[in-house]
Protein backbone atom coordinates (compact mmCIF):
# COMPACT_ATOMS: atom_id res chain seq x y z
CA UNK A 1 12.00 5.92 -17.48
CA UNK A 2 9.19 8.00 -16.20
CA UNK A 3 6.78 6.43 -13.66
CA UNK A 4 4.94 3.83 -15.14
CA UNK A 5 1.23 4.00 -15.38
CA UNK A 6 -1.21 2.27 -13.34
CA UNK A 7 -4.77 2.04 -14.84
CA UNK A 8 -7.92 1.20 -13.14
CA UNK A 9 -7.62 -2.80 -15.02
CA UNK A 10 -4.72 -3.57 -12.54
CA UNK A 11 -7.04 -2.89 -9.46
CA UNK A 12 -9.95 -4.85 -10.60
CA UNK A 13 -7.71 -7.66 -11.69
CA UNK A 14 -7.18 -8.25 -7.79
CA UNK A 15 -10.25 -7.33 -6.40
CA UNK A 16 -11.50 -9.89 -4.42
CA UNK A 17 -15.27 -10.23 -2.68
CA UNK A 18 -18.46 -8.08 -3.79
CA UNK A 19 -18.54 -6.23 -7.17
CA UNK A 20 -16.45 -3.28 -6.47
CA UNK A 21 -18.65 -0.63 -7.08
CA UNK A 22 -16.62 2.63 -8.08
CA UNK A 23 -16.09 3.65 -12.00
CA UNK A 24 -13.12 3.76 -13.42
CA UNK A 25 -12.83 7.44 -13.55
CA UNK A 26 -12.72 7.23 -9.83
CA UNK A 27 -10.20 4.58 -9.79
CA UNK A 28 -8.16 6.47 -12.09
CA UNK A 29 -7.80 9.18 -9.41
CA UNK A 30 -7.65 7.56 -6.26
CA UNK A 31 -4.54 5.44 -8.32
CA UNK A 32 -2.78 8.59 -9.33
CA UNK A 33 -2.87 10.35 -5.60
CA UNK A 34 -1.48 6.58 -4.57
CA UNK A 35 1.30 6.88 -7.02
CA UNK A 36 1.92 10.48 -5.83
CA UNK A 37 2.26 9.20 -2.45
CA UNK A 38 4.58 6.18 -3.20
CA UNK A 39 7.17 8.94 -5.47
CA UNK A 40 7.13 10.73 -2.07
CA UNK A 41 7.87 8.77 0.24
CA UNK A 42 10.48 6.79 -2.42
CA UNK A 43 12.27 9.68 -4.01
CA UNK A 44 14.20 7.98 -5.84
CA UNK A 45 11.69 5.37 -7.67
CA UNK A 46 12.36 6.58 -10.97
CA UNK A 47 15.77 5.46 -10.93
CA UNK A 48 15.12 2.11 -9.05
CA UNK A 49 12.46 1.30 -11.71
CA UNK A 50 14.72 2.21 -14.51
CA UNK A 51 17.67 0.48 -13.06
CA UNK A 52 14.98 -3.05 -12.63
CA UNK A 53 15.93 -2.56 -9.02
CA UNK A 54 12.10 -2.56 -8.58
CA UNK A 55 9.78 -4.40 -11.32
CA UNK A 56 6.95 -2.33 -12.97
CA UNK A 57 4.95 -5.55 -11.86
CA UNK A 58 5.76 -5.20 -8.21
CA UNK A 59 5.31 -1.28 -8.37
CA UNK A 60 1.89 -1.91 -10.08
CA UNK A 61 1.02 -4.69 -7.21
CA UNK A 62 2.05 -2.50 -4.29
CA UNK A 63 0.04 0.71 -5.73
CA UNK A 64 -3.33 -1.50 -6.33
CA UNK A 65 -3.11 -3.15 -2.84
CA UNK A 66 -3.10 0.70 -1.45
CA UNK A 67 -5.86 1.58 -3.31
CA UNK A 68 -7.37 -2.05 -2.62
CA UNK A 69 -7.22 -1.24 1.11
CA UNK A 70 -8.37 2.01 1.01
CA UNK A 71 -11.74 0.98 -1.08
CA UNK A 72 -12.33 -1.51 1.35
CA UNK A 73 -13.22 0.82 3.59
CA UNK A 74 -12.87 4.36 2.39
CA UNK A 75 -15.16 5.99 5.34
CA UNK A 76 -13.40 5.25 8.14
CA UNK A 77 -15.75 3.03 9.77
CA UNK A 78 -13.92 0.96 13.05
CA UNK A 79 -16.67 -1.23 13.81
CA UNK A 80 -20.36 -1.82 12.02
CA UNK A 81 -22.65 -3.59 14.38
CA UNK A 82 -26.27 -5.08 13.03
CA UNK A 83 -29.09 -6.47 14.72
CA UNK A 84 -32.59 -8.82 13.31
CA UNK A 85 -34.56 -9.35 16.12
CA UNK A 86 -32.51 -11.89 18.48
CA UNK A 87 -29.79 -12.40 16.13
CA UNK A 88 -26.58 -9.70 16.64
CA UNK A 89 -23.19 -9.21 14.41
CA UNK A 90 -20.62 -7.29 14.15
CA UNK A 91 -17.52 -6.66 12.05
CA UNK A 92 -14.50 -4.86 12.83
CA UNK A 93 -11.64 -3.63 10.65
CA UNK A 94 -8.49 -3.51 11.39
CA UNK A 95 -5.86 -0.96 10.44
CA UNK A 96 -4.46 2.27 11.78
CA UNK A 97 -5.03 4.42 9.43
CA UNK A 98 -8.88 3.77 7.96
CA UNK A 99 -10.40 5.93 5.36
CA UNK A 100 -6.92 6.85 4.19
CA UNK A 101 -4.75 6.12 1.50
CA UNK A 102 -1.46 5.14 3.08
CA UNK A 103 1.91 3.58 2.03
CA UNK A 104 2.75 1.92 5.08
CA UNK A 105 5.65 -0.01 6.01
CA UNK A 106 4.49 -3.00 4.72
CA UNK A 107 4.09 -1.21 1.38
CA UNK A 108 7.58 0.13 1.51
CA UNK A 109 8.99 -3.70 2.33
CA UNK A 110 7.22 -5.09 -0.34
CA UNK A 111 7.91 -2.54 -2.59
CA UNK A 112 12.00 -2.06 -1.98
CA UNK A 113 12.21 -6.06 -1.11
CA UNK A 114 15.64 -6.54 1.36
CA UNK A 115 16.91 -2.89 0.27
CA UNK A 116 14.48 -1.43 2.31
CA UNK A 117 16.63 -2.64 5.43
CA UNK A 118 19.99 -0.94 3.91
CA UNK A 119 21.15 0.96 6.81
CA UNK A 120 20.03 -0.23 9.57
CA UNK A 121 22.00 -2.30 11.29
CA UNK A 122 23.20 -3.48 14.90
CA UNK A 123 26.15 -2.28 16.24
CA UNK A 124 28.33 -3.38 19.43
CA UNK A 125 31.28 -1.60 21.31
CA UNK A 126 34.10 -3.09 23.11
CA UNK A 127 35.00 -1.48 25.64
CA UNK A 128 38.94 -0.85 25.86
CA UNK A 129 38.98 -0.74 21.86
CA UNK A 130 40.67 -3.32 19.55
CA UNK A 131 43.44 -5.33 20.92
């Protein structure tokens, strides 16, 4: 099963707040550099999707929240302060990694559920060995 497609519909869909303001042509791009990013960081995604391992429907979710976050805030800005006369505001975002498209851990979690943990485990030693 090749990679499914994500079109610029399955962003929109869960969009929430102000119109979002980009056409679709740009969505369409911005969606296939996330994708990009998510098969390289998951080498093995084809076969998980094939397999069910990982729903199209949770592949599709985790890809549009990427690209979600990113258009959120896609220069970079920390911190945008206004001021009207004695009134002040501010707003700050939060994230390490603004401007950028990222698959972060959270991403990765959501996006291999438990399997994401395979591996890594705690570990204790007895000293003396088994007895």
């Amino acid at each position: 099963m090749p990679i499914p497609s994500i079109f610029p519909a399955d962003v929109r869909d869960r969009w929430v707040g102000d119109d979002l303001t980009v056409t679709d042509a740009q969505l369409q791009v911005v969606l296939e550099d996330a994708v990009d990013i998510v098969t390289t960081e998951v080498p093995d995604l084809e076969r998980l999707l094939e397999t069910g391992a990982i729903p199209v429907e949770r592949f599709t979710r985790v890809v549009a929240g990427m690209v979600i976050r990113f258009l959120r805030n896609p220069t970079g800005v920390r911190t945008v302060q206004s001021t009207t006369g004695q009134f002040s505001g501010s707003t700050t975002y939060a994230g390490d990694s603004l401007g950028e498209l990222v698959f972060t851990d959270s991403d990765r979690r959501a996006l291999l559920g438990k399997s994401a943990r395979r591996g890594h485990h705690a570990f204790s030693v007895m000293p003396g060995g088994v007895v």
